[in-house]
N, C-alpha and C. Protein backbone atom coordinates (compact mmCIF):
# COMPACT_ATOMS: atom_id res chain seq x y z
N UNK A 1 -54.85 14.42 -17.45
CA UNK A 1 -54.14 15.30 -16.55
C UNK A 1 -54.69 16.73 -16.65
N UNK A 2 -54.74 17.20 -17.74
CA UNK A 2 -55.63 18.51 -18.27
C UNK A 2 -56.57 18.99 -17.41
N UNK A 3 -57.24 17.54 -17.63
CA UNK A 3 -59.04 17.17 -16.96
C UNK A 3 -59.29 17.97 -15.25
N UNK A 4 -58.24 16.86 -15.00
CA UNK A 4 -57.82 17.00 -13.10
C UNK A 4 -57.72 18.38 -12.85
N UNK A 5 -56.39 19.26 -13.37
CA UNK A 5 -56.28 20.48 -13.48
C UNK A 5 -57.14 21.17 -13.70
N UNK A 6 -58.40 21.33 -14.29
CA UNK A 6 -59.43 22.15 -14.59
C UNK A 6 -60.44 22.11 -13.91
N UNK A 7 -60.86 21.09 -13.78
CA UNK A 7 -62.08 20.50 -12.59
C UNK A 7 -61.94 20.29 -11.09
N UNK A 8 -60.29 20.87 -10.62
CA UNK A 8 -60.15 21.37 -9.28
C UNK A 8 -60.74 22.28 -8.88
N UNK A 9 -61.02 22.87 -9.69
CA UNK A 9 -61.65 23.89 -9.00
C UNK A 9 -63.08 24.11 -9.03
N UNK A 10 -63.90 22.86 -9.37
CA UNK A 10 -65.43 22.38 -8.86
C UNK A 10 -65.55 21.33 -7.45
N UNK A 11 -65.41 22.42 -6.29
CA UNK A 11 -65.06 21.65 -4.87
C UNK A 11 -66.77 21.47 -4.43
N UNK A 12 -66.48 19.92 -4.29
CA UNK A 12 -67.25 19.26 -3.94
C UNK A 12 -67.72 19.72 -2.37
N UNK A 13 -69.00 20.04 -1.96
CA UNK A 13 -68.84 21.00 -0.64
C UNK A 13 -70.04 19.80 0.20
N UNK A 14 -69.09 20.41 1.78
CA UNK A 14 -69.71 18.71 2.62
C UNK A 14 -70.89 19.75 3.22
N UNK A 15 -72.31 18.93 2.73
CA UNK A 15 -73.59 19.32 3.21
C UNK A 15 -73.48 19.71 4.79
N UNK A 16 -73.05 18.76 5.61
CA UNK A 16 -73.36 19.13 6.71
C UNK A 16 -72.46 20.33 7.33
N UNK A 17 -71.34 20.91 6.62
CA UNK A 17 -70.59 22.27 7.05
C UNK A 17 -71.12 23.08 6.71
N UNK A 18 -72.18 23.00 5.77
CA UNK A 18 -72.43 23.92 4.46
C UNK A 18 -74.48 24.43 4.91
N UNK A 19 -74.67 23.87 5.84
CA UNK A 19 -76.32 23.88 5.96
C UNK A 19 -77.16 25.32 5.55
N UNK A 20 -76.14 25.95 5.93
CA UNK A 20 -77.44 27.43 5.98
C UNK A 20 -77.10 27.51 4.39
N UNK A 21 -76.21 27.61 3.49
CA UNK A 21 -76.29 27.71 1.94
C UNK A 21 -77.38 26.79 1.38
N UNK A 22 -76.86 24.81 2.15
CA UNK A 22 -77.90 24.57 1.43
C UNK A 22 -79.57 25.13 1.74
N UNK A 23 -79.93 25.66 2.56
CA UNK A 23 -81.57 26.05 3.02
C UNK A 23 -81.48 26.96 2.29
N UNK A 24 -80.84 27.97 1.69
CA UNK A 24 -81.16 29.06 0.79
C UNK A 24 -80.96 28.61 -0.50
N UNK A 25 -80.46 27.83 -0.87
CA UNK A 25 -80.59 27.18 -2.24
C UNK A 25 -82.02 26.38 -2.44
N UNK A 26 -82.19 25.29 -0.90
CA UNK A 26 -83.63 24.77 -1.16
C UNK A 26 -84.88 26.03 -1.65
N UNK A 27 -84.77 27.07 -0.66
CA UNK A 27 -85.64 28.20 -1.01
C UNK A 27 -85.80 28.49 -2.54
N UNK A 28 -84.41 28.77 -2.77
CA UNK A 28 -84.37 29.81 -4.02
C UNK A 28 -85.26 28.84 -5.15
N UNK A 29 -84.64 27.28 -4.96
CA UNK A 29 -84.98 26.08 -6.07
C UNK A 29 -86.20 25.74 -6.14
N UNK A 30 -86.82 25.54 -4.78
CA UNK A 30 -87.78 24.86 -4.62
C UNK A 30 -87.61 23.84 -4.31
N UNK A 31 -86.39 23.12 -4.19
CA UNK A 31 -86.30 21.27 -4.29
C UNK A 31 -85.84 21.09 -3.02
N UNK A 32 -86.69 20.12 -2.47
CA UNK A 32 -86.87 19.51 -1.09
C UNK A 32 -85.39 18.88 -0.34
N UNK A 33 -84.49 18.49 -1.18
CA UNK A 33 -83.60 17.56 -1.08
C UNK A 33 -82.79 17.57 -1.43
N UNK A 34 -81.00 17.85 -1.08
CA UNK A 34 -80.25 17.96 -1.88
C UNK A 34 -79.03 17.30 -1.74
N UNK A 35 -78.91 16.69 -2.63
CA UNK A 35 -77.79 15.27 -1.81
C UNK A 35 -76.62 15.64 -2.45
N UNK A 36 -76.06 16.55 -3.30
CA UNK A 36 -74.73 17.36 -3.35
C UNK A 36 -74.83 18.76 -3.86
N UNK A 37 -73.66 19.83 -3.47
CA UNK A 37 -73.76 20.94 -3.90
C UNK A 37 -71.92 20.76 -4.14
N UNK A 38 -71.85 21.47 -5.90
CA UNK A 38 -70.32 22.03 -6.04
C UNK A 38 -70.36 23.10 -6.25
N UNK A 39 -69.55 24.06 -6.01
CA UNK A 39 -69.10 25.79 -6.05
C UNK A 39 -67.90 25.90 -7.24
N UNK A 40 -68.15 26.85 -7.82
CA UNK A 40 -67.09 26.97 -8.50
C UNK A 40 -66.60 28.28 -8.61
N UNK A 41 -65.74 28.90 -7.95
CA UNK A 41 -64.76 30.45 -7.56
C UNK A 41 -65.35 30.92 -9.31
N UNK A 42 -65.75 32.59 -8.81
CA UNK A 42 -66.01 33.18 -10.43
C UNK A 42 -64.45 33.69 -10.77
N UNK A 43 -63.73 33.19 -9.74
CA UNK A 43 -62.27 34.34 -10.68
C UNK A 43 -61.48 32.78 -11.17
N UNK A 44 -61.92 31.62 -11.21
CA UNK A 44 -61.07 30.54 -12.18
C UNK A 44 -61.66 30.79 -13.63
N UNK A 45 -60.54 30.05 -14.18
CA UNK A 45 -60.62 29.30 -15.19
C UNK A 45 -62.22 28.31 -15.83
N UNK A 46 -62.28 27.62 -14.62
CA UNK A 46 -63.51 27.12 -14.77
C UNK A 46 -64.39 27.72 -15.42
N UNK A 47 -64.60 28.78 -14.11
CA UNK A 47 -65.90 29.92 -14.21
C UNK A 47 -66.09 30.34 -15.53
N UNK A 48 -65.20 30.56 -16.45
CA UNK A 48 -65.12 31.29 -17.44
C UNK A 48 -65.79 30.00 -18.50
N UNK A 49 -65.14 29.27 -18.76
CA UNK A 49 -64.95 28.12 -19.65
C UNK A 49 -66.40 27.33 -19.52
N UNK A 50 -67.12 27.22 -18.21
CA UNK A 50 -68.52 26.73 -17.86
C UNK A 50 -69.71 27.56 -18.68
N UNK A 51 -69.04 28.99 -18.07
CA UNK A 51 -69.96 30.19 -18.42
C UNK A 51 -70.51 29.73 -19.90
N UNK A 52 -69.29 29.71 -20.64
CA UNK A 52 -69.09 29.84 -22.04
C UNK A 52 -70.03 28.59 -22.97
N UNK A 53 -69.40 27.66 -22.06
CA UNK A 53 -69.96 26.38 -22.77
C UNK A 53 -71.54 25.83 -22.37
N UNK A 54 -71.89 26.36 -21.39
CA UNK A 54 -73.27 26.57 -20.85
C UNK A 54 -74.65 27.55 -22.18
N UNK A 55 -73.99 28.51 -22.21
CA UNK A 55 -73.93 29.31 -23.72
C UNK A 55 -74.67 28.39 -24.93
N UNK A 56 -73.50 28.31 -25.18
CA UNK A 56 -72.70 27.37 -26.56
C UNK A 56 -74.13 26.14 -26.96
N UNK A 57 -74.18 25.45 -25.56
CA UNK A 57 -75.23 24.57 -25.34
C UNK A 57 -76.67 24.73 -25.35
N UNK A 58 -76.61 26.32 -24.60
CA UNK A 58 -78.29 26.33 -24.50
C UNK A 58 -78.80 26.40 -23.14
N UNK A 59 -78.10 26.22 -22.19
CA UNK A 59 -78.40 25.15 -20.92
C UNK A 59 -78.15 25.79 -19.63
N UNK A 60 -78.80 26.08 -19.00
CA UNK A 60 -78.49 27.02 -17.42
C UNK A 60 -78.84 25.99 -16.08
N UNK A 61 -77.46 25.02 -16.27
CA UNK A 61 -77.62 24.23 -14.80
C UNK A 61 -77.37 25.18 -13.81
N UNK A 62 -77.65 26.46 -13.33
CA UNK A 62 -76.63 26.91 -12.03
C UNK A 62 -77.69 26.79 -11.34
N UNK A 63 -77.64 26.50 -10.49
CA UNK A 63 -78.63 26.69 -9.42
C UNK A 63 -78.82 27.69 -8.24
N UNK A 64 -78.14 28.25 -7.86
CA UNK A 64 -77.54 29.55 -7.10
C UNK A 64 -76.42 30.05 -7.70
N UNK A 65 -76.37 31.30 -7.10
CA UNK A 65 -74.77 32.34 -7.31
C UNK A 65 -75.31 32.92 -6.67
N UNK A 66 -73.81 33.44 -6.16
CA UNK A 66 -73.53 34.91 -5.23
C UNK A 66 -72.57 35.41 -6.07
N UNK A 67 -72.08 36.80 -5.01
CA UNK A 67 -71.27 37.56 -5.82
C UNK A 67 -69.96 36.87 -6.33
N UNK A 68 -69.22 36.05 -5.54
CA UNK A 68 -67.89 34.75 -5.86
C UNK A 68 -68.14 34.17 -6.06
N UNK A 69 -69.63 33.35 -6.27
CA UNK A 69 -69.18 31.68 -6.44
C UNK A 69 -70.66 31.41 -7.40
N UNK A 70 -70.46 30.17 -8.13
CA UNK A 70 -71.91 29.85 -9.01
C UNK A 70 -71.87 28.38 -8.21
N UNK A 71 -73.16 28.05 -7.83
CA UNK A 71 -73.22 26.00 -7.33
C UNK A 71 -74.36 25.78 -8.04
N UNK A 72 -73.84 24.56 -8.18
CA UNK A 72 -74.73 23.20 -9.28
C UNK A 72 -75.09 22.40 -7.94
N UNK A 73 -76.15 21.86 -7.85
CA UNK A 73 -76.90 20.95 -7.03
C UNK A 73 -77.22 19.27 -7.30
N UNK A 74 -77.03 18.86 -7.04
CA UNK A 74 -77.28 17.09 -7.49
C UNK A 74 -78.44 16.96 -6.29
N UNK A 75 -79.71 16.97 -7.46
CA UNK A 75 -81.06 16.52 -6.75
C UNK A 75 -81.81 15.25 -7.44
N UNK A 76 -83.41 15.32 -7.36
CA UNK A 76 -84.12 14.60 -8.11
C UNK A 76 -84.19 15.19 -9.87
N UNK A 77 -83.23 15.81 -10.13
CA UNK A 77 -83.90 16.43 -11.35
C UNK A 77 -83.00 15.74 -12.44
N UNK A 78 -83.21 14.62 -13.13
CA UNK A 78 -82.22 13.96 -13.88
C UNK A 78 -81.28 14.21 -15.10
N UNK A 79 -81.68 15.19 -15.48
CA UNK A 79 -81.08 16.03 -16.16
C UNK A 79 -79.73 17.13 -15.82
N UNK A 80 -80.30 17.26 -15.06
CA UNK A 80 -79.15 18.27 -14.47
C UNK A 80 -77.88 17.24 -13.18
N UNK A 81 -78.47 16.54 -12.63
CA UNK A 81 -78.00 15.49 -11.83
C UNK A 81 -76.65 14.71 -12.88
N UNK A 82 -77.02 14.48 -14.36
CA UNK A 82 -76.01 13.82 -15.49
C UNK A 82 -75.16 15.13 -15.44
N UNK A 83 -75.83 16.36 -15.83
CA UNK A 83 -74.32 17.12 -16.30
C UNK A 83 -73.47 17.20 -14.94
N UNK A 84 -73.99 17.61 -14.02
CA UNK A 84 -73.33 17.22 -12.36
C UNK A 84 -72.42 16.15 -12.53
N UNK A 85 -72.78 15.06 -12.76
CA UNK A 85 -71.61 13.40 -12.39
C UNK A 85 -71.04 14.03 -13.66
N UNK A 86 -71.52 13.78 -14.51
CA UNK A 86 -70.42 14.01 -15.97
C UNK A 86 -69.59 15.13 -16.15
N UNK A 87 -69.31 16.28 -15.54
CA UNK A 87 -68.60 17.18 -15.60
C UNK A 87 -67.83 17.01 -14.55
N UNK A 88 -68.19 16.45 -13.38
CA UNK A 88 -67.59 16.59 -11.95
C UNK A 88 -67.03 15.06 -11.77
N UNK A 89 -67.65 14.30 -11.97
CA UNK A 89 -67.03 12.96 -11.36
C UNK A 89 -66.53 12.49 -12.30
N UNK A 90 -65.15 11.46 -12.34
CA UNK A 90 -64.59 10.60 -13.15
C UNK A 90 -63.05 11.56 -13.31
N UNK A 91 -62.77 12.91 -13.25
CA UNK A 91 -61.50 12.53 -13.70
C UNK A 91 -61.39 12.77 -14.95
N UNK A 92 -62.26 13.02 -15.97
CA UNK A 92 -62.24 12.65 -17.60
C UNK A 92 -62.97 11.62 -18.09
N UNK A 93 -63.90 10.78 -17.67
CA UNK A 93 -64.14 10.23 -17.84
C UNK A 93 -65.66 9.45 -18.97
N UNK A 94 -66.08 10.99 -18.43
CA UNK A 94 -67.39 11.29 -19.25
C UNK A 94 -67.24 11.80 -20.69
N UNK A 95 -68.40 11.86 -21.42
CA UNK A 95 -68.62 11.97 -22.82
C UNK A 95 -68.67 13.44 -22.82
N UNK A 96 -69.69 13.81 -21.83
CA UNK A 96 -69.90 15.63 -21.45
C UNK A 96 -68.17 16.13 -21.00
N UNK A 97 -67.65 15.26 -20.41
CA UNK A 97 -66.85 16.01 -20.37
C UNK A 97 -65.50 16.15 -21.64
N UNK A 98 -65.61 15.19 -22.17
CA UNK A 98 -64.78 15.49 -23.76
C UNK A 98 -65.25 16.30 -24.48
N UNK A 99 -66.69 16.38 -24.83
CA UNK A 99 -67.20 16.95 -25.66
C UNK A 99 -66.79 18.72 -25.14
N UNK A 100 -66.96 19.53 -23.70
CA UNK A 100 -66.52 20.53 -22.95
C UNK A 100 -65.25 20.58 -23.85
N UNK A 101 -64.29 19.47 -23.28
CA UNK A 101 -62.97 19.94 -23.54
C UNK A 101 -62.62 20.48 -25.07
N UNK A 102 -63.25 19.00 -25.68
CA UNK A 102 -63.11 19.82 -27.49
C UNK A 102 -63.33 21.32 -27.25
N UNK A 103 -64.86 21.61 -26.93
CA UNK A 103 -65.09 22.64 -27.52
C UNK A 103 -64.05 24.01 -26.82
N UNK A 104 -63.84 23.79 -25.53
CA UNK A 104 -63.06 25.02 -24.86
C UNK A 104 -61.54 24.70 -26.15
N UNK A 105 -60.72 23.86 -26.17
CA UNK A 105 -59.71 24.30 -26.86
C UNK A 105 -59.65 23.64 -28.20
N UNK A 106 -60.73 23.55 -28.88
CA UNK A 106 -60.76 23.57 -30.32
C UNK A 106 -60.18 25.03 -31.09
């Protein structure tokens, strides 16, 4: 329940409403193809707790930001594509995502 509550606010954004972001993300990335983009508001909870644990890890999945928002991209790049499903999809379901949770409220 925690899970749900926290990861609302990584909105899954529909490519085809979204086109001119994704063409400036293809630019910025380089990557030809992008078969999901999530946003995450810099004034949540999230934002903060991602920031942190991104850190913690070592690891700079963002793929764009603007001044409000940071997006993660689900492309060919398999690495970054896992922390994408595993942070975002399931609900709780992932290992990445327990391991997040420990560490935010350990």
């Amino acid at each position: 329940m925690i899970t749900r509550a926290i990861f609302k606010y990584a909105i899954d954004l529909d490519l085809n409403k979204n086109q001119e972001l994704c063409s400036t993300i293809k630019k910025k990335t380089r990557v030809s193809k992008i078969n999901g983009i999530f946003k995450v508001s810099k004034v949540t909870m999230l934002y903060v707790m991602l920031t942190e644990w991104y850190e913690h890890i070592g690891i700079n999945p963002i793929s764009y930001e603007d001044k409000d928002n940071l997006y993660f991209i689900h492309d060919s790049n398999h690495a970054l594509n896992t922390m994408y499903d595993s942070l975002v999809g399931g609900d709780g379901s992932g290992k990445t995502q327990d391991d997040f949770l420990k560490y935010m409220f350990a």
